[in-house]
C-alpha atoms as a PDB file:
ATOM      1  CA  UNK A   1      39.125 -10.733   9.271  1.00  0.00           C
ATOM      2  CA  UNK A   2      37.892  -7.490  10.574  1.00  0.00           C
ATOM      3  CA  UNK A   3      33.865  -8.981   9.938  1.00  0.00           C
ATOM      4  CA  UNK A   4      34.999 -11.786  12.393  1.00  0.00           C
ATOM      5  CA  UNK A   5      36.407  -9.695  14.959  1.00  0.00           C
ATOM      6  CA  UNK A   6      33.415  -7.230  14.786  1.00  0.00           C
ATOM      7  CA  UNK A   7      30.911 -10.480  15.412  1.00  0.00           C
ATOM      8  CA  UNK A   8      33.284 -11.942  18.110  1.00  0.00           C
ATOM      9  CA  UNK A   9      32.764  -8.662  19.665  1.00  0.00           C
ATOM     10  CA  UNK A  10      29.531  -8.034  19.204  1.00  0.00           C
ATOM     11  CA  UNK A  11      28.652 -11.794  20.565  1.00  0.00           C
ATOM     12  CA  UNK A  12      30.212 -10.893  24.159  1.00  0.00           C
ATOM     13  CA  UNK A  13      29.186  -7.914  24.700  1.00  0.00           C
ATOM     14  CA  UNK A  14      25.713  -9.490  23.953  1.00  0.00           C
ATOM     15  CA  UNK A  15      27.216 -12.845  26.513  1.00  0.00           C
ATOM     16  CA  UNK A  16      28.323 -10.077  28.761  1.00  0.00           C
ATOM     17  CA  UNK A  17      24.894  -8.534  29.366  1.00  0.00           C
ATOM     18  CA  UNK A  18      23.192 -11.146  29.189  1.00  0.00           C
ATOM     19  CA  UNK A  19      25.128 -11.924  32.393  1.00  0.00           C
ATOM     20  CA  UNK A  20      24.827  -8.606  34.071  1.00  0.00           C
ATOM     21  CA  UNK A  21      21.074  -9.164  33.625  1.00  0.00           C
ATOM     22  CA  UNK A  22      21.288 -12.364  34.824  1.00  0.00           C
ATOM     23  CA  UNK A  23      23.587 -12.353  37.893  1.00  0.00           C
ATOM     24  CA  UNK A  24      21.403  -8.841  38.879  1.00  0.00           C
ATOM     25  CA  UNK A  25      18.176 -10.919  38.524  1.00  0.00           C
ATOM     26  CA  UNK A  26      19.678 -13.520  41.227  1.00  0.00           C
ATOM     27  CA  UNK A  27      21.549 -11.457  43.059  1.00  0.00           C
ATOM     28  CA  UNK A  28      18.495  -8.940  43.917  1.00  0.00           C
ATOM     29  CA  UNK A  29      17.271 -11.947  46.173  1.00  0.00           C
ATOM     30  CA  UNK A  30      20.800 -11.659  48.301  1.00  0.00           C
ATOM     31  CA  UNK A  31      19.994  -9.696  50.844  1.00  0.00           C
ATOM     32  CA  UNK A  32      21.935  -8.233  53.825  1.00  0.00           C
ATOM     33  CA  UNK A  33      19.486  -5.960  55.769  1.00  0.00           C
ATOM     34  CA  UNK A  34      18.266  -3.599  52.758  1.00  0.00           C
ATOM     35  CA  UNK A  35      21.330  -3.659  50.584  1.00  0.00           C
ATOM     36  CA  UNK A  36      21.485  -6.654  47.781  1.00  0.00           C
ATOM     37  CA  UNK A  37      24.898  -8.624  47.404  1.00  0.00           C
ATOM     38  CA  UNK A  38      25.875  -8.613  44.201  1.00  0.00           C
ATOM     39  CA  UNK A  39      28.381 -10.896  41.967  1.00  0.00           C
ATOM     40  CA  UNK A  40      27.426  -8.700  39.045  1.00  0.00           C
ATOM     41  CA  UNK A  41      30.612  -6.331  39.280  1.00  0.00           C
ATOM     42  CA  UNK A  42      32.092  -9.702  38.068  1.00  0.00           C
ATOM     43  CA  UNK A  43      31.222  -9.799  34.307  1.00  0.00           C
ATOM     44  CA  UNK A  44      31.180  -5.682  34.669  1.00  0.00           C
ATOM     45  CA  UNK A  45      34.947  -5.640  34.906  1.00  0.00           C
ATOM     46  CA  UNK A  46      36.025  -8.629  32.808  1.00  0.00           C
ATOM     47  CA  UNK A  47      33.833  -7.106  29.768  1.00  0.00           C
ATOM     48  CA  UNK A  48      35.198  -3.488  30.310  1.00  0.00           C
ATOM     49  CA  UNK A  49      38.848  -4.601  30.638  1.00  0.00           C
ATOM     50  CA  UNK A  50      38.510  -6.917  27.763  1.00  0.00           C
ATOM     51  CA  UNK A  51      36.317  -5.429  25.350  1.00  0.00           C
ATOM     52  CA  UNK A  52      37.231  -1.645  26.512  1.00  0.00           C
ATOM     53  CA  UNK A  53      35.526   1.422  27.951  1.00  0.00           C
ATOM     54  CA  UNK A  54      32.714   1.560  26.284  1.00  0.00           C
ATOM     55  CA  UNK A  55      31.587  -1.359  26.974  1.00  0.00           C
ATOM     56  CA  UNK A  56      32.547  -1.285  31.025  1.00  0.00           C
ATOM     57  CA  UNK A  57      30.308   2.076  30.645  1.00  0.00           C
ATOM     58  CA  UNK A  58      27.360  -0.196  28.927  1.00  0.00           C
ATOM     59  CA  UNK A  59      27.801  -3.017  31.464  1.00  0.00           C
ATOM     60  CA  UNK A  60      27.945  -1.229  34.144  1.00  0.00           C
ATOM     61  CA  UNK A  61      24.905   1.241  33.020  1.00  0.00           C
ATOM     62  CA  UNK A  62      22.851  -2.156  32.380  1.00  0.00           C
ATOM     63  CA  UNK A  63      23.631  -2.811  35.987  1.00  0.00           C
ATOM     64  CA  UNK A  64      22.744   0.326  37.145  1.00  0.00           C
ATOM     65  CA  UNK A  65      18.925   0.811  35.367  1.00  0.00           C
ATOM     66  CA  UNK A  66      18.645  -3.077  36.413  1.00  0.00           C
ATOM     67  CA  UNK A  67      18.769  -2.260  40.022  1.00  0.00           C
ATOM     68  CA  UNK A  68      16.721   0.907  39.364  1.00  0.00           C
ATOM     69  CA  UNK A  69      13.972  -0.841  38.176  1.00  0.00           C
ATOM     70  CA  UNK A  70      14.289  -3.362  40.867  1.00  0.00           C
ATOM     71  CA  UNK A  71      13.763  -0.039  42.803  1.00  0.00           C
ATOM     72  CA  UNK A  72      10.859   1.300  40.937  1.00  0.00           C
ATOM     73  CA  UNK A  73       9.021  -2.430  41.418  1.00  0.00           C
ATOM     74  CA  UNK A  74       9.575  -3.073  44.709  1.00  0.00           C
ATOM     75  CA  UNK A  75      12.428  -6.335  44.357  1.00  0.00           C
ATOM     76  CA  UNK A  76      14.542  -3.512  46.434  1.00  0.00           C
ATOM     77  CA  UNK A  77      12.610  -2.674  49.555  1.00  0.00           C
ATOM     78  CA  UNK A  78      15.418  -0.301  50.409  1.00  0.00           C
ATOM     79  CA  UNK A  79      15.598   1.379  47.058  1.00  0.00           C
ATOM     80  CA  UNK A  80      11.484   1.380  46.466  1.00  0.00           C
ATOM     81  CA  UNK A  81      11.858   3.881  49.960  1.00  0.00           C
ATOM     82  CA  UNK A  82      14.479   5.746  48.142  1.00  0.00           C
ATOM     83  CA  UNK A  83      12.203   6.181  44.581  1.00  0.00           C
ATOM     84  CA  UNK A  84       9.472   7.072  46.900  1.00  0.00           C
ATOM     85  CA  UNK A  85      11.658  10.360  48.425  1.00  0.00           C
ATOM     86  CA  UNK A  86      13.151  10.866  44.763  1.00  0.00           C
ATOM     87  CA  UNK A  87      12.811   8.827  41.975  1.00  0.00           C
ATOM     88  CA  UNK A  88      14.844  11.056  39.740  1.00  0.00           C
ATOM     89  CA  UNK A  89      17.673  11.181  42.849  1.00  0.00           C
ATOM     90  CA  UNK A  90      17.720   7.156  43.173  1.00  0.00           C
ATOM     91  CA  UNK A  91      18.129   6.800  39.276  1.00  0.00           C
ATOM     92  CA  UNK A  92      20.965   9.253  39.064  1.00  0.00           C
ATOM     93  CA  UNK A  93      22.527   6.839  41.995  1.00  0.00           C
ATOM     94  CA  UNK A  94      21.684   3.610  40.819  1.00  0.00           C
ATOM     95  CA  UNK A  95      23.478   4.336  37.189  1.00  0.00           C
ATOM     96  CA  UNK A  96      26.118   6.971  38.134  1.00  0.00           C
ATOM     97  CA  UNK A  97      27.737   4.424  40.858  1.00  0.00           C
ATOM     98  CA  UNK A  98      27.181   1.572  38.395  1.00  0.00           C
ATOM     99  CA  UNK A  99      28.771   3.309  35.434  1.00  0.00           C
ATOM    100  CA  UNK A 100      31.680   4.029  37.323  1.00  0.00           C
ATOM    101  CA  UNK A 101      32.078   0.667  38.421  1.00  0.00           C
ATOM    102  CA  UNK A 102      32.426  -0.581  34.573  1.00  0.00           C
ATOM    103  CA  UNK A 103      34.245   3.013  33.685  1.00  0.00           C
ATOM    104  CA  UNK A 104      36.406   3.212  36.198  1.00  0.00           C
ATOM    105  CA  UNK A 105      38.589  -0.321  35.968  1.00  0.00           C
ATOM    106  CA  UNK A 106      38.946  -0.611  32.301  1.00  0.00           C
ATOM    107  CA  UNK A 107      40.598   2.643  32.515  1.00  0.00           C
ATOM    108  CA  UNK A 108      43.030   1.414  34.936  1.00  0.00           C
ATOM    109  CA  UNK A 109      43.765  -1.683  32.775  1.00  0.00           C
ATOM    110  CA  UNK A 110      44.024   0.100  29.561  1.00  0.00           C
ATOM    111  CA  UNK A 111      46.330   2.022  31.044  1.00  0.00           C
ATOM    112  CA  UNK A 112      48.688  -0.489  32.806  1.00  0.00           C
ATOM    113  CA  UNK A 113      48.186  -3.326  30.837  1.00  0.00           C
ATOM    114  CA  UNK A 114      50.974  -3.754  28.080  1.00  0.00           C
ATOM    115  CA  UNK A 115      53.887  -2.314  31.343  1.00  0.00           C
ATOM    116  CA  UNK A 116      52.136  -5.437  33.879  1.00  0.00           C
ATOM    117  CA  UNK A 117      49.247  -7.100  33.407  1.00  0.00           C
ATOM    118  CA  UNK A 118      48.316  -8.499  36.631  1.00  0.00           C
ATOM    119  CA  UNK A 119      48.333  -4.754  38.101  1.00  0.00           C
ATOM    120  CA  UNK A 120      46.402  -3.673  35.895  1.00  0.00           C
ATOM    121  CA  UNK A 121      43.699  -6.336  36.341  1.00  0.00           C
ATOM    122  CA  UNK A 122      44.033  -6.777  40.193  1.00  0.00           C
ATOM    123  CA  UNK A 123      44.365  -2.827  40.261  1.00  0.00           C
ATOM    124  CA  UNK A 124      41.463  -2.049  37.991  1.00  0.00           C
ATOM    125  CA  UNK A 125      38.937  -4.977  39.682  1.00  0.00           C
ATOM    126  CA  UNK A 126      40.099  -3.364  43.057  1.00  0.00           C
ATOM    127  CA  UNK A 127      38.784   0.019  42.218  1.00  0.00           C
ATOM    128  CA  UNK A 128      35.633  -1.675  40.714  1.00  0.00           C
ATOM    129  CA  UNK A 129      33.366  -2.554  44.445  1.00  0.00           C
ATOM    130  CA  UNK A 130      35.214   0.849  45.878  1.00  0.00           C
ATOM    131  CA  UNK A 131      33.600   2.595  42.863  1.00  0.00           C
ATOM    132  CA  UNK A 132      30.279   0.989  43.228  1.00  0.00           C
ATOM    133  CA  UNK A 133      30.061   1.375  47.242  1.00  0.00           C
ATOM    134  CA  UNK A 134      31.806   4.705  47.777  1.00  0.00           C
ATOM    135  CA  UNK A 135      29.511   6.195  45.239  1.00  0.00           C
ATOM    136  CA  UNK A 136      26.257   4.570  46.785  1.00  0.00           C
ATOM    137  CA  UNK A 137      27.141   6.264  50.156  1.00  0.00           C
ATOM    138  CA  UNK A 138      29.193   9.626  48.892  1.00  0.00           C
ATOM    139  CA  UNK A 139      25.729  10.334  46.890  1.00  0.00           C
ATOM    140  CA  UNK A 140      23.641   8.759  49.300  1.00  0.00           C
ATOM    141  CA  UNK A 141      24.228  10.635  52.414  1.00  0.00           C
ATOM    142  CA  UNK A 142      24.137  13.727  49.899  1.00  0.00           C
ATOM    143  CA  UNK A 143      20.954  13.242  48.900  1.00  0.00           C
ATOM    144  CA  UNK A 144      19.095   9.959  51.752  1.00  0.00           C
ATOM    145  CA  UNK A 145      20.832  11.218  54.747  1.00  0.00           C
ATOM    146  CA  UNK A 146      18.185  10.695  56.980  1.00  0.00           C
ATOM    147  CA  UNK A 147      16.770   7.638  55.685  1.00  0.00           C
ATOM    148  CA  UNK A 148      20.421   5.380  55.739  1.00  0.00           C
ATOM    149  CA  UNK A 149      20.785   6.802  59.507  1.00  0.00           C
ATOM    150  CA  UNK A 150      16.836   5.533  60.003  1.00  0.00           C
ATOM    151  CA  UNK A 151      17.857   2.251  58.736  1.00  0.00           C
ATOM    152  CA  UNK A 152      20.973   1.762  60.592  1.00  0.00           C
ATOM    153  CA  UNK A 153      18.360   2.380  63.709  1.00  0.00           C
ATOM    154  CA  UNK A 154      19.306   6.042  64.376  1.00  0.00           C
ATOM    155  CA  UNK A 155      23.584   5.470  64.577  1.00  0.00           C
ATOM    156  CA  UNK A 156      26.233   7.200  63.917  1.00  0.00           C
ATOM    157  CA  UNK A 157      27.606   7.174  60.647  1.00  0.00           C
ATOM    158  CA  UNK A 158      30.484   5.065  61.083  1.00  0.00           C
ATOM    159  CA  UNK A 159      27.532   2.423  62.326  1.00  0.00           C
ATOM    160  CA  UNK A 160      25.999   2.822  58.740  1.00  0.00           C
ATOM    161  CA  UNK A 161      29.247   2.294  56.509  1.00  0.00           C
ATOM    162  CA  UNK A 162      30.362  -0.720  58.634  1.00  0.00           C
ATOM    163  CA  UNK A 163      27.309  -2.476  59.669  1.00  0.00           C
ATOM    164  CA  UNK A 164      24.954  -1.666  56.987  1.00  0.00           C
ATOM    165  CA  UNK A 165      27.408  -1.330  53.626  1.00  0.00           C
ATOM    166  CA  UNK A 166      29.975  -3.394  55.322  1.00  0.00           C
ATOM    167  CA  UNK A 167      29.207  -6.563  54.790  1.00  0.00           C
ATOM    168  CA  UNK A 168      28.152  -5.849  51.326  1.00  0.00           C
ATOM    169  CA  UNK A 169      31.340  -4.472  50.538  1.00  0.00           C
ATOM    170  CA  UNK A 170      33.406  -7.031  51.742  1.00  0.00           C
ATOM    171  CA  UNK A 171      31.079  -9.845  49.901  1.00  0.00           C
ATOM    172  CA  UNK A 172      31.409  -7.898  46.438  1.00  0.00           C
ATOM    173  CA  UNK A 173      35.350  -7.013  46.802  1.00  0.00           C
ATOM    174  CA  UNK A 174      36.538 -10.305  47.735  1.00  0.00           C
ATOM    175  CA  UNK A 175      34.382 -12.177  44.802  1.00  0.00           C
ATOM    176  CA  UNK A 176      35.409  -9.586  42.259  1.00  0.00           C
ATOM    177  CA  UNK A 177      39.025  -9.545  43.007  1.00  0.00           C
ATOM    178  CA  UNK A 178      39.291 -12.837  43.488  1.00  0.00           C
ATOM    179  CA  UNK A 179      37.291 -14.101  40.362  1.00  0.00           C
ATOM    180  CA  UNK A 180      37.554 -11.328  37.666  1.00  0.00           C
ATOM    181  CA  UNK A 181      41.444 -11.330  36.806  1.00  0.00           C
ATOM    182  CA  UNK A 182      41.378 -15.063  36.499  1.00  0.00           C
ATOM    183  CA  UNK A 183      38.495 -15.202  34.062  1.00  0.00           C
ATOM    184  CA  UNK A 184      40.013 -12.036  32.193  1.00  0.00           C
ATOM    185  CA  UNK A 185      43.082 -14.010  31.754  1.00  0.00           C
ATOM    186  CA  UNK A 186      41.129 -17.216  31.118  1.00  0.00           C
ATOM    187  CA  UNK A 187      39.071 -15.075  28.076  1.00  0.00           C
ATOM    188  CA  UNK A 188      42.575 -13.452  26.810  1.00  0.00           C
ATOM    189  CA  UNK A 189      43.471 -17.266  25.370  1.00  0.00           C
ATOM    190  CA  UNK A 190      41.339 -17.865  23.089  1.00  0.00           C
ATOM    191  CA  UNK A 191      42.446 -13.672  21.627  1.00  0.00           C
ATOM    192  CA  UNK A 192      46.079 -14.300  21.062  1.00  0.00           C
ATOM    193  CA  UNK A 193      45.227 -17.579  19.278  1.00  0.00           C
ATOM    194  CA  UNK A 194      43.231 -15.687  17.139  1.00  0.00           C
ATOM    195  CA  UNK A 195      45.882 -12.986  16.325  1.00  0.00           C
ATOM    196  CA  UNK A 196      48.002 -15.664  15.239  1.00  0.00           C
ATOM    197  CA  UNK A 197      45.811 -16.274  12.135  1.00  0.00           C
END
């Protein structure tokens, strides 16, 4: 019993990055101004929350040195100009925000799901795009100031976060909340059949 469950583990988190890897491929040719839309936060948060922390740490690292090396080849226009300033700064970003989008929402479930279940998931996949953005702009007006003001065309600040990030924001929240606690449930079905056995 225990061999099965180890296999059945170790085939989704091999279905789950293959998905990250896939969704980040397509998604890299979303584009709103220089920021990519992504749907990949999707299977980032369903395999965290269902497979655990570890794994929402691996997803969402696979994410992150995906979109760096979109960087480092030029898919990103946006984040080619940031490797160019500091390649060792845009890594850090591109893996510390996506790590903490996979960390950061399987915690939340762990933690809440046996009291409610849907809080946890719609609590967890809430924090997930707020992870992933806040971090992109907390570190990147710490360390690409000047360059995020330059692409918003000189504005203000409040210009960049809500014209610029915005959009891409709003795009990955609402897909992620609205998709990832129906497929986690959808995955939990064929688990507590199992457990029966």
């Amino acid at each position: 019993m225990k061999q099965k469950t180890n296999l059945y583990k170790l085939v989704l988190t091999a279905l789950f990055a293959a998905i990250v890897v896939v969704l980040q491929v397509v998604s890299s040719f979303v584009k709103f101004g220089p920021f990519s839309i992504t749907l990949t936060l999707i299977p980032i948060v369903v395999g965290g929350m269902l497979l655990g922390v570890g794994h929402g740490a691996l997803f969402g690292g696979l994410f992150g040195l995906m979109t760096f090396i979109f960087c480092l080849n030029g898919v990103d226009p946006g984040g080619a100009i940031l490797v160019g300033i500091n390649p060792f700064l845009t890594c850090f970003l591109c893996l510390s925000k996506g790590i903490a989008a996979g960390i950061i929402p399987a915690l939340v479930y762990r933690a809440l799901r046996k009291k409610n279940f849907y809080l946890g998931a719609i609590l967890g996949t809430v924090l997930a795009p707020i992870a992933n953005t806040g971090i992109f702009l907390t570190e990147g007006f710490l360390f690409f100031k000047d360059t995020l003001i330059s692409w918003a065309g000189g504005a203000d600040l409040f210009h960049v976060i809500t014209v610029l990030v915005g959009i891409n924001f709003l795009v990955e929240f609402l897909t992620t909340v609205i998709l990832s606690p129906a497929i986690l449930r959808i995955l939990q079905i064929p688990q507590k059949n199992r457990s029966l056995n």
